[in-house]
PDB file of N, CA and C in Angstrom:
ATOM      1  N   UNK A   1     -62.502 167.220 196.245  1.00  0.00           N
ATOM      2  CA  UNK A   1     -61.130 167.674 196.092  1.00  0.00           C
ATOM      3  C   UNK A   1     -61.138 169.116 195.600  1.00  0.00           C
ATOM      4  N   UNK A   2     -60.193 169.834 195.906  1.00  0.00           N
ATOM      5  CA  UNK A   2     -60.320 171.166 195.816  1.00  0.00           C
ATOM      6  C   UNK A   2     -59.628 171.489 194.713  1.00  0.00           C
ATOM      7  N   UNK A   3     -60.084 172.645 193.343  1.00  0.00           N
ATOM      8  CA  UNK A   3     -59.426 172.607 192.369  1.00  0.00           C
ATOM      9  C   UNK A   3     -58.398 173.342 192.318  1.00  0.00           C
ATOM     10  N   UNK A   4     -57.358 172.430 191.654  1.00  0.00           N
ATOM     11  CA  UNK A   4     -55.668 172.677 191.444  1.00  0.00           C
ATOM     12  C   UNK A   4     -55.527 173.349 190.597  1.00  0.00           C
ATOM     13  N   UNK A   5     -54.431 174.088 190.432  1.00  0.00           N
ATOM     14  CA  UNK A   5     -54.000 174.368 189.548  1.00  0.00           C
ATOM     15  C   UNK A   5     -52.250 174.355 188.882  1.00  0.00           C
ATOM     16  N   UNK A   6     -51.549 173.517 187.983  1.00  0.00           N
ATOM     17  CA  UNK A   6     -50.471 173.451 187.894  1.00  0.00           C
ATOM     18  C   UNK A   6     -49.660 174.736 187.953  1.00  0.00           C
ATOM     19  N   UNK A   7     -48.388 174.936 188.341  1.00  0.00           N
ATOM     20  CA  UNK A   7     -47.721 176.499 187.987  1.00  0.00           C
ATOM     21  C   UNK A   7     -46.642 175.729 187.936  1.00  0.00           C
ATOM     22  N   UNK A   8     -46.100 174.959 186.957  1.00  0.00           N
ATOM     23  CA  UNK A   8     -45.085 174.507 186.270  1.00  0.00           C
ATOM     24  C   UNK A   8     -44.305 173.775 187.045  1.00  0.00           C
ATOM     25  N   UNK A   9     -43.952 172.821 186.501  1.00  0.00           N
ATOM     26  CA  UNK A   9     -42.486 171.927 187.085  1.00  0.00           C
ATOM     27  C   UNK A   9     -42.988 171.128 187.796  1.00  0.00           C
ATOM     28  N   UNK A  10     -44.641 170.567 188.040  1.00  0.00           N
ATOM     29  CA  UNK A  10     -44.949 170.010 189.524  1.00  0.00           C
ATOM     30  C   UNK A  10     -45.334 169.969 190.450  1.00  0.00           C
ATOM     31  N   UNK A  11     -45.156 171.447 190.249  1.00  0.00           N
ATOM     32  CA  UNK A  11     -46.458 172.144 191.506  1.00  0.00           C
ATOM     33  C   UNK A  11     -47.574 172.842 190.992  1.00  0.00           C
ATOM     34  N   UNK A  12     -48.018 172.434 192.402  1.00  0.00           N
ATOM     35  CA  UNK A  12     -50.230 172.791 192.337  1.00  0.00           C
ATOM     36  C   UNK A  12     -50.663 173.691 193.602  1.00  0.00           C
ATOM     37  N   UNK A  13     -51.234 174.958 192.694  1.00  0.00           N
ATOM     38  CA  UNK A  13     -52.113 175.488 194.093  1.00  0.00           C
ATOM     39  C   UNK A  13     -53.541 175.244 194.153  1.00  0.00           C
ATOM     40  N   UNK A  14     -54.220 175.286 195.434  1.00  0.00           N
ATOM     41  CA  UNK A  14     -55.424 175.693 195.378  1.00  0.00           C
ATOM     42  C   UNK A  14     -55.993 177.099 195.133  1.00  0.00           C
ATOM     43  N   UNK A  15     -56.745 176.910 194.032  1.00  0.00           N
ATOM     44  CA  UNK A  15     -57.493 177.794 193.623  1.00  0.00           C
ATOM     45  C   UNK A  15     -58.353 178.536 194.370  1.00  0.00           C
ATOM     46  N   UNK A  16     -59.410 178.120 195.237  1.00  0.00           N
ATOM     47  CA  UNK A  16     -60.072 178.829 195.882  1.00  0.00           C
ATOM     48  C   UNK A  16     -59.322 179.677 196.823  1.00  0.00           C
ATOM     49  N   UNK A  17     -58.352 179.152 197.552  1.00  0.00           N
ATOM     50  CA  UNK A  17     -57.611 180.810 198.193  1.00  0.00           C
ATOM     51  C   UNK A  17     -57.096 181.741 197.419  1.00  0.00           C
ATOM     52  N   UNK A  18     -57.083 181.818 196.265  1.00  0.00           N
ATOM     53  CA  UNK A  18     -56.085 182.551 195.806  1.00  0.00           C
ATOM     54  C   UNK A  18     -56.667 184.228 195.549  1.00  0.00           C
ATOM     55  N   UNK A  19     -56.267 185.507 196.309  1.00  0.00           N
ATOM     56  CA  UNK A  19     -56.946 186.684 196.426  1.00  0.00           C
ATOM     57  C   UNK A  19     -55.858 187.471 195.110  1.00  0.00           C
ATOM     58  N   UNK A  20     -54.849 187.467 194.905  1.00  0.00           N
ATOM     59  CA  UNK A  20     -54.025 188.079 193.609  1.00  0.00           C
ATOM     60  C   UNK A  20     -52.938 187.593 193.257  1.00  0.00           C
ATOM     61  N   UNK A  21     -52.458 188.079 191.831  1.00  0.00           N
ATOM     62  CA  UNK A  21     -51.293 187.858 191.024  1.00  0.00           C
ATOM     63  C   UNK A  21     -51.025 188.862 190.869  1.00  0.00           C
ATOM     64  N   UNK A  22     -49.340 188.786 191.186  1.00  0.00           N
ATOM     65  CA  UNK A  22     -48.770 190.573 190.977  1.00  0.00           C
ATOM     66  C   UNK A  22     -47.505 190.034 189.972  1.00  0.00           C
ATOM     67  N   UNK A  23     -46.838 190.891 189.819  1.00  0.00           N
ATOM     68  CA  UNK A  23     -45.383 190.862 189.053  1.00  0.00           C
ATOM     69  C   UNK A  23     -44.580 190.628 190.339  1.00  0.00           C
ATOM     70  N   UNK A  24     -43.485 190.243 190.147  1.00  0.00           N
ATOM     71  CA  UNK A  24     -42.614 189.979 191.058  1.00  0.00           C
ATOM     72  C   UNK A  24     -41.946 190.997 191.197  1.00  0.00           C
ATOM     73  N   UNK A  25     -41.371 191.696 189.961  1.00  0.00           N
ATOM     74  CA  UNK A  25     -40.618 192.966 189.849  1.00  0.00           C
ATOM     75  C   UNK A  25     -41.143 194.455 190.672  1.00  0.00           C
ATOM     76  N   UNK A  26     -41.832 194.407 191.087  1.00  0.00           N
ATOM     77  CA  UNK A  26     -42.952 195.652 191.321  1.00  0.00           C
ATOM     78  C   UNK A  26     -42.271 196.248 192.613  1.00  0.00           C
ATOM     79  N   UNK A  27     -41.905 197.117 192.718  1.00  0.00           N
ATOM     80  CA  UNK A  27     -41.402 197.743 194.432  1.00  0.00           C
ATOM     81  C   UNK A  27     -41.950 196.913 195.494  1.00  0.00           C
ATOM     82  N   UNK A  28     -43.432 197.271 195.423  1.00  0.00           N
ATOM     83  CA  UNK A  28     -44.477 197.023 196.641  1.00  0.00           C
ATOM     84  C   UNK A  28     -44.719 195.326 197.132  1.00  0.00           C
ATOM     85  N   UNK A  29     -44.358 194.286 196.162  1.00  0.00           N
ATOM     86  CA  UNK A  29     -44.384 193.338 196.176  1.00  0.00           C
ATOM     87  C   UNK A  29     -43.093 193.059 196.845  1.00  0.00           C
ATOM     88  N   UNK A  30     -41.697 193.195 196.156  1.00  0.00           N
ATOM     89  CA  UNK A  30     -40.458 193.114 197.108  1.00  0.00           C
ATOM     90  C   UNK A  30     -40.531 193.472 198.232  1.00  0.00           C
ATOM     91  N   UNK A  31     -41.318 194.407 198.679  1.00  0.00           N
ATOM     92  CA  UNK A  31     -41.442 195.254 200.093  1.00  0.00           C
ATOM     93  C   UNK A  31     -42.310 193.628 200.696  1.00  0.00           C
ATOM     94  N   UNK A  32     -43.426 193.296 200.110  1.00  0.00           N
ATOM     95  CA  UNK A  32     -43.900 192.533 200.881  1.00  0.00           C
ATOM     96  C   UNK A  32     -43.639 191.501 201.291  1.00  0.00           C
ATOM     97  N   UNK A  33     -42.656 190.914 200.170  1.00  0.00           N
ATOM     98  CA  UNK A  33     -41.950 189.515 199.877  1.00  0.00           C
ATOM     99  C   UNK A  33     -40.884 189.555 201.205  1.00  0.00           C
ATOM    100  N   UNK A  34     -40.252 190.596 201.539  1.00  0.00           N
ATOM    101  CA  UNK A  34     -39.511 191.394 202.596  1.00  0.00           C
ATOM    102  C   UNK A  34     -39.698 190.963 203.912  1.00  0.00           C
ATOM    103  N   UNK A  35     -41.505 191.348 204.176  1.00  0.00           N
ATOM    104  CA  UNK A  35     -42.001 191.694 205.151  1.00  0.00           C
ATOM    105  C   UNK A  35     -42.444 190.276 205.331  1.00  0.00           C
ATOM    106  N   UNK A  36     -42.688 189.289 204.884  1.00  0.00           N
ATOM    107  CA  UNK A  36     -43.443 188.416 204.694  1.00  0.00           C
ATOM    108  C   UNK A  36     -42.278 187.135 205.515  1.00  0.00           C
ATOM    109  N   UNK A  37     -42.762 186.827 206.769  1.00  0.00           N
ATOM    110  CA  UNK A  37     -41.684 185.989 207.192  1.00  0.00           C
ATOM    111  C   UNK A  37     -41.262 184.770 206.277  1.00  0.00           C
ATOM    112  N   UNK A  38     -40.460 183.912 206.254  1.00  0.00           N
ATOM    113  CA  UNK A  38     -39.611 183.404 205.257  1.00  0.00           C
ATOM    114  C   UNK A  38     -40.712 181.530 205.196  1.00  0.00           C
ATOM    115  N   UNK A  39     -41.149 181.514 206.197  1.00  0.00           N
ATOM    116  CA  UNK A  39     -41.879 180.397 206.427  1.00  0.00           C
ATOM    117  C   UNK A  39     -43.456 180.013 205.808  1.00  0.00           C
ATOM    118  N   UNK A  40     -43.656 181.757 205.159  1.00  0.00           N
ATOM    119  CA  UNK A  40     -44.964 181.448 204.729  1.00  0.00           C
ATOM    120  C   UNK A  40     -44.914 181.851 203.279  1.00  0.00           C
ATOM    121  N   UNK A  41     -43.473 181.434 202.687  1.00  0.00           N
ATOM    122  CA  UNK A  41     -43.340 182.061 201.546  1.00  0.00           C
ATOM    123  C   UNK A  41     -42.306 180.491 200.308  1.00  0.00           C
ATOM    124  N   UNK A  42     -43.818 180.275 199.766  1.00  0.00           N
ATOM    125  CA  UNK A  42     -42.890 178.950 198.484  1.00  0.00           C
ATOM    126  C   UNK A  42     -42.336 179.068 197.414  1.00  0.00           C
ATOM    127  N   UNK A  43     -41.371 178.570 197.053  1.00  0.00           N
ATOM    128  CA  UNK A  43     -40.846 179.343 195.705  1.00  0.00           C
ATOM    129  C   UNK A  43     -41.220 178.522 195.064  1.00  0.00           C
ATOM    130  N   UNK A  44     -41.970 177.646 193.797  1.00  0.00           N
ATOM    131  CA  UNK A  44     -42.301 176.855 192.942  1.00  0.00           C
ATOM    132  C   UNK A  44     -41.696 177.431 191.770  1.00  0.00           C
ATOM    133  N   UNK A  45     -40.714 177.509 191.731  1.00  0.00           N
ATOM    134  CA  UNK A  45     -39.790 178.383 190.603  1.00  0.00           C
ATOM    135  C   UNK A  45     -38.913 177.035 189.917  1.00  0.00           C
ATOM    136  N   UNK A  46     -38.480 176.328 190.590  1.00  0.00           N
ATOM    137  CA  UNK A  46     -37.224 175.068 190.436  1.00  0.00           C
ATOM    138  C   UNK A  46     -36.331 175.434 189.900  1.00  0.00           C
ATOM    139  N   UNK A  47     -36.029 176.344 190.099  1.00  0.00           N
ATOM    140  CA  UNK A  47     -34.969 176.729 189.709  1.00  0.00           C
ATOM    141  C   UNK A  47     -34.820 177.713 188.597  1.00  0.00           C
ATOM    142  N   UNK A  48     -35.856 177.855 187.756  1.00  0.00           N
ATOM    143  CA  UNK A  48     -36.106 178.715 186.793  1.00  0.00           C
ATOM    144  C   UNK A  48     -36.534 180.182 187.084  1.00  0.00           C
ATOM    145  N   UNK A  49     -36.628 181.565 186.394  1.00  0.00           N
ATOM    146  CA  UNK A  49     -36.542 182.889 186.692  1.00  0.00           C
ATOM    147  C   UNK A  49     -37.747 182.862 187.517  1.00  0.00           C
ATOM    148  N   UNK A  50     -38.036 184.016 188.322  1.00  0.00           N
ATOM    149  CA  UNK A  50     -39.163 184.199 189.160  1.00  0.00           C
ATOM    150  C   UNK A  50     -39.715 185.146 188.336  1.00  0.00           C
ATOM    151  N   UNK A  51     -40.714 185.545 188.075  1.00  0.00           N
ATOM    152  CA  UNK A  51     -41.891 186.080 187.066  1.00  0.00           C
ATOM    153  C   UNK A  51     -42.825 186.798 188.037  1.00  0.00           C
ATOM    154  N   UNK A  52     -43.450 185.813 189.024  1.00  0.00           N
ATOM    155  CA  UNK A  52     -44.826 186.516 189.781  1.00  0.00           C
ATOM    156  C   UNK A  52     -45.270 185.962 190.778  1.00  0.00           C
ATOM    157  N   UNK A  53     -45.528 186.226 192.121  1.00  0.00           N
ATOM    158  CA  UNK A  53     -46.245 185.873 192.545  1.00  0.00           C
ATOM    159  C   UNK A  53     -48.253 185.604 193.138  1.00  0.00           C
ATOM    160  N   UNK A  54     -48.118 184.400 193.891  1.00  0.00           N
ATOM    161  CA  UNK A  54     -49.296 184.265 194.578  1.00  0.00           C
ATOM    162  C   UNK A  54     -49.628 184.462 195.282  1.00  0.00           C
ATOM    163  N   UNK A  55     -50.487 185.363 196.111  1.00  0.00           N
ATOM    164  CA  UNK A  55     -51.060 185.735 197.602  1.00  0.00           C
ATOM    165  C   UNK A  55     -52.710 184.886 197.427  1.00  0.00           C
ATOM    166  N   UNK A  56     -52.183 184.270 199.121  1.00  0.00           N
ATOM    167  CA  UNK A  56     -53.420 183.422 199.644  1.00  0.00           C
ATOM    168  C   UNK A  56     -53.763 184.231 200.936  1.00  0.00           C
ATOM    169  N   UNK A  57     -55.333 183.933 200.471  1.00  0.00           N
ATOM    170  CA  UNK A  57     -56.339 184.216 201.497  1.00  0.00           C
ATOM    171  C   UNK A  57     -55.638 184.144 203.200  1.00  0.00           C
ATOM    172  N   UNK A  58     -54.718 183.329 203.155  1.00  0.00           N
ATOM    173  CA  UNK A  58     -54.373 182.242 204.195  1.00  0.00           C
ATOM    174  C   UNK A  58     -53.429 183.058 204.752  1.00  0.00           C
ATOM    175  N   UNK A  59     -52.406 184.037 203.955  1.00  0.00           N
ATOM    176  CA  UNK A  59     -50.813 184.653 203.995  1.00  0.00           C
ATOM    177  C   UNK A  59     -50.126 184.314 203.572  1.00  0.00           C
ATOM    178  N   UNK A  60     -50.307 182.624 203.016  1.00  0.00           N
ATOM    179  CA  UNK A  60     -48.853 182.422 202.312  1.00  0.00           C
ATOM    180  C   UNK A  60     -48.621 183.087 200.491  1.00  0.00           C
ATOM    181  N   UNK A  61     -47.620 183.232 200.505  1.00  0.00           N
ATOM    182  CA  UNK A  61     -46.900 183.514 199.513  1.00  0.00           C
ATOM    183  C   UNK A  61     -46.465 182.331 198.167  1.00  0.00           C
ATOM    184  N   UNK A  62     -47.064 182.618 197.330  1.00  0.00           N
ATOM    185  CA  UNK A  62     -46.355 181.933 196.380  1.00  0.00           C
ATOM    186  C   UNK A  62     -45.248 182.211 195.347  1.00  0.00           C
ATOM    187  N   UNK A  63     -44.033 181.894 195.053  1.00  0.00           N
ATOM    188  CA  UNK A  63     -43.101 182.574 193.796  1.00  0.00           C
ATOM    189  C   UNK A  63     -43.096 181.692 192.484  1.00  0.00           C
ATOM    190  N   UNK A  64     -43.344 182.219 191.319  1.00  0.00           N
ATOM    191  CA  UNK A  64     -44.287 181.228 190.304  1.00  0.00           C
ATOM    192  C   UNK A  64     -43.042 181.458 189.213  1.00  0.00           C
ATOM    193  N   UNK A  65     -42.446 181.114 188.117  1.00  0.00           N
ATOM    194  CA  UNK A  65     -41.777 181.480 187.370  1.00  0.00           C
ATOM    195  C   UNK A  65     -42.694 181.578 186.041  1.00  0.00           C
ATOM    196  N   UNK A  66     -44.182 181.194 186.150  1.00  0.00           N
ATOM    197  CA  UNK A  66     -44.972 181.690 185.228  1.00  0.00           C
ATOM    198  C   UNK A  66     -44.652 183.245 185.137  1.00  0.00           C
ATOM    199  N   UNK A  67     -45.545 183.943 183.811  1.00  0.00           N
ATOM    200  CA  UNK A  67     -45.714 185.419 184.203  1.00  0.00           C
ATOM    201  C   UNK A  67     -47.249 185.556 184.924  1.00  0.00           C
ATOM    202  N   UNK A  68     -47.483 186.818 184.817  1.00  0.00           N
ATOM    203  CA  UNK A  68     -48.919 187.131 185.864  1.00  0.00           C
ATOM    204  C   UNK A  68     -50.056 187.074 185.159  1.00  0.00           C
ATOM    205  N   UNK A  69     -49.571 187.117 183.758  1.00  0.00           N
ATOM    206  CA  UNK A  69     -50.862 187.374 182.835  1.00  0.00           C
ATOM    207  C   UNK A  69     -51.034 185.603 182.506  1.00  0.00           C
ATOM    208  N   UNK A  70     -49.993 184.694 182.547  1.00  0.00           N
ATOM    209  CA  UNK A  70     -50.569 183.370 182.202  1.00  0.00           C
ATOM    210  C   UNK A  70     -51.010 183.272 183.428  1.00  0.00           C
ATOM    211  N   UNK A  71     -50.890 183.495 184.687  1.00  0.00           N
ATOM    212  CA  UNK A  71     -51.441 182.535 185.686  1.00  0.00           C
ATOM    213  C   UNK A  71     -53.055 183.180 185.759  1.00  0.00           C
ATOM    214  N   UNK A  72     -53.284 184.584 185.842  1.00  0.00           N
ATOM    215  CA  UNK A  72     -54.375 185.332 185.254  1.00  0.00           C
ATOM    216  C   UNK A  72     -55.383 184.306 184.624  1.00  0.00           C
ATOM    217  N   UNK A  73     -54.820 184.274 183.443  1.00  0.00           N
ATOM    218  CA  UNK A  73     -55.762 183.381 182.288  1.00  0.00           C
ATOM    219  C   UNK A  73     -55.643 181.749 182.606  1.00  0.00           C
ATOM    220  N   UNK A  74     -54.875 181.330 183.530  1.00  0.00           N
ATOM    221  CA  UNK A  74     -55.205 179.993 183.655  1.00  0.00           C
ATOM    222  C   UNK A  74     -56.598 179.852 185.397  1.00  0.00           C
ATOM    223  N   UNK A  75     -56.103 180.728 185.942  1.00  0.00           N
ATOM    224  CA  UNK A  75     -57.119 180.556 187.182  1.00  0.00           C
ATOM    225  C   UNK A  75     -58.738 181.288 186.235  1.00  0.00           C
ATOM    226  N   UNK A  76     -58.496 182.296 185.311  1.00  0.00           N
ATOM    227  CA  UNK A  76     -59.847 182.666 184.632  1.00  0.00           C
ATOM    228  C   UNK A  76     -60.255 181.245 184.550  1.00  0.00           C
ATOM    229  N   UNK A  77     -59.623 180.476 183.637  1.00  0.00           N
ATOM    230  CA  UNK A  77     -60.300 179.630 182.550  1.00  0.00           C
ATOM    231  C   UNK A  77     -60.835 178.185 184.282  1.00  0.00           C
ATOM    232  N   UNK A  78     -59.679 178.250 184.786  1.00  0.00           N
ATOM    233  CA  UNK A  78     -60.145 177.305 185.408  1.00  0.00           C
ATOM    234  C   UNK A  78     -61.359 177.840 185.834  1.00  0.00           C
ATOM    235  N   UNK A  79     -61.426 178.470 186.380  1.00  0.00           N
ATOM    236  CA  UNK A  79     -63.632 179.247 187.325  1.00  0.00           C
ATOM    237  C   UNK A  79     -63.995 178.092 185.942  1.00  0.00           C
ATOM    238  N   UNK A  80     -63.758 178.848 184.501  1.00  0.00           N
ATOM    239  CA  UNK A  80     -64.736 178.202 183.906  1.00  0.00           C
ATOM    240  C   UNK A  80     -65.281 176.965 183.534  1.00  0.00           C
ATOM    241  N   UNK A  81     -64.332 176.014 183.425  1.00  0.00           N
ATOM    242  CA  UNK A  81     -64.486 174.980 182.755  1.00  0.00           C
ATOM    243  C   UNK A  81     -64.100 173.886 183.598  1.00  0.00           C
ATOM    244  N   UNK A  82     -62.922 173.904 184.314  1.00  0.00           N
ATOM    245  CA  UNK A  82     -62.476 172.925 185.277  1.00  0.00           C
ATOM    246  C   UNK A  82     -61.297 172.077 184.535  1.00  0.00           C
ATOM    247  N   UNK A  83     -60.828 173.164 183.027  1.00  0.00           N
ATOM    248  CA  UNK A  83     -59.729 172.416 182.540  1.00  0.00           C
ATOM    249  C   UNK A  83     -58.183 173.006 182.453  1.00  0.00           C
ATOM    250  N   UNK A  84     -57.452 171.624 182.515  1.00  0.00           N
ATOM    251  CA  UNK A  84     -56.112 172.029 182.803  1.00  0.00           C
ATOM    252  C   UNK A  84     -55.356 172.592 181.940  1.00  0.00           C
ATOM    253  N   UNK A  85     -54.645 173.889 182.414  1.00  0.00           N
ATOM    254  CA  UNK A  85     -54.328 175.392 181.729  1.00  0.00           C
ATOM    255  C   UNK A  85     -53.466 174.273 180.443  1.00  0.00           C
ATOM    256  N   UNK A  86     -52.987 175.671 179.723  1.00  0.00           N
ATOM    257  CA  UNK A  86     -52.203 174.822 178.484  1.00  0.00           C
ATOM    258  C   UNK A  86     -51.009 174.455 178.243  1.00  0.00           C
ATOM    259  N   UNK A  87     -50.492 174.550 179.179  1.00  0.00           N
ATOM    260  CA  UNK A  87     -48.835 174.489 179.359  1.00  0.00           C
ATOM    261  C   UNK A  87     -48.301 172.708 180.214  1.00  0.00           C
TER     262      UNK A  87
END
């Protein structure tokens, strides 16, 4: 099984695609979020503020209502240990 990782409310990504975490706020990210057809793009937000997203290896898009620096330190810790972040 491929390791998960929670980003609140329920939802899980896979870890091994995951190439960056940006801010959501950032020009260049809106530009991409933009560009990014609407089908390859998940909001795992539930409803709560959008914070940051996920870019996969793959193209899809993730919208996380974590910030960038927890999801940062939860995909770090996961490489390390294989345990589930703290939230």
């Amino acid at each position: 099984m491929p390791d998960m990782l929670l980003v609140g409310h329920g939802g899980a990504i896979n870890t091994a695609h995951v190439i960056a975490v940006a801010s959501i706020k950032s020009a260049p990210v809106q530009r991409l979020l933009k560009a990014t057809p609407p089908e390859r793009v998940l909001d795992l937000t539930y409803g709560y503020p959008r914070h940051a997203i996920i870019l996969f290896a793959t193209g899809w898009i993730v919208i996380s209502n974590r910030t960038p620096q927890e999801l940062a330190r939860a995909l770090h810790s996961a490489e390390d240990d294989h345990a589930p972040p703290w939230w």
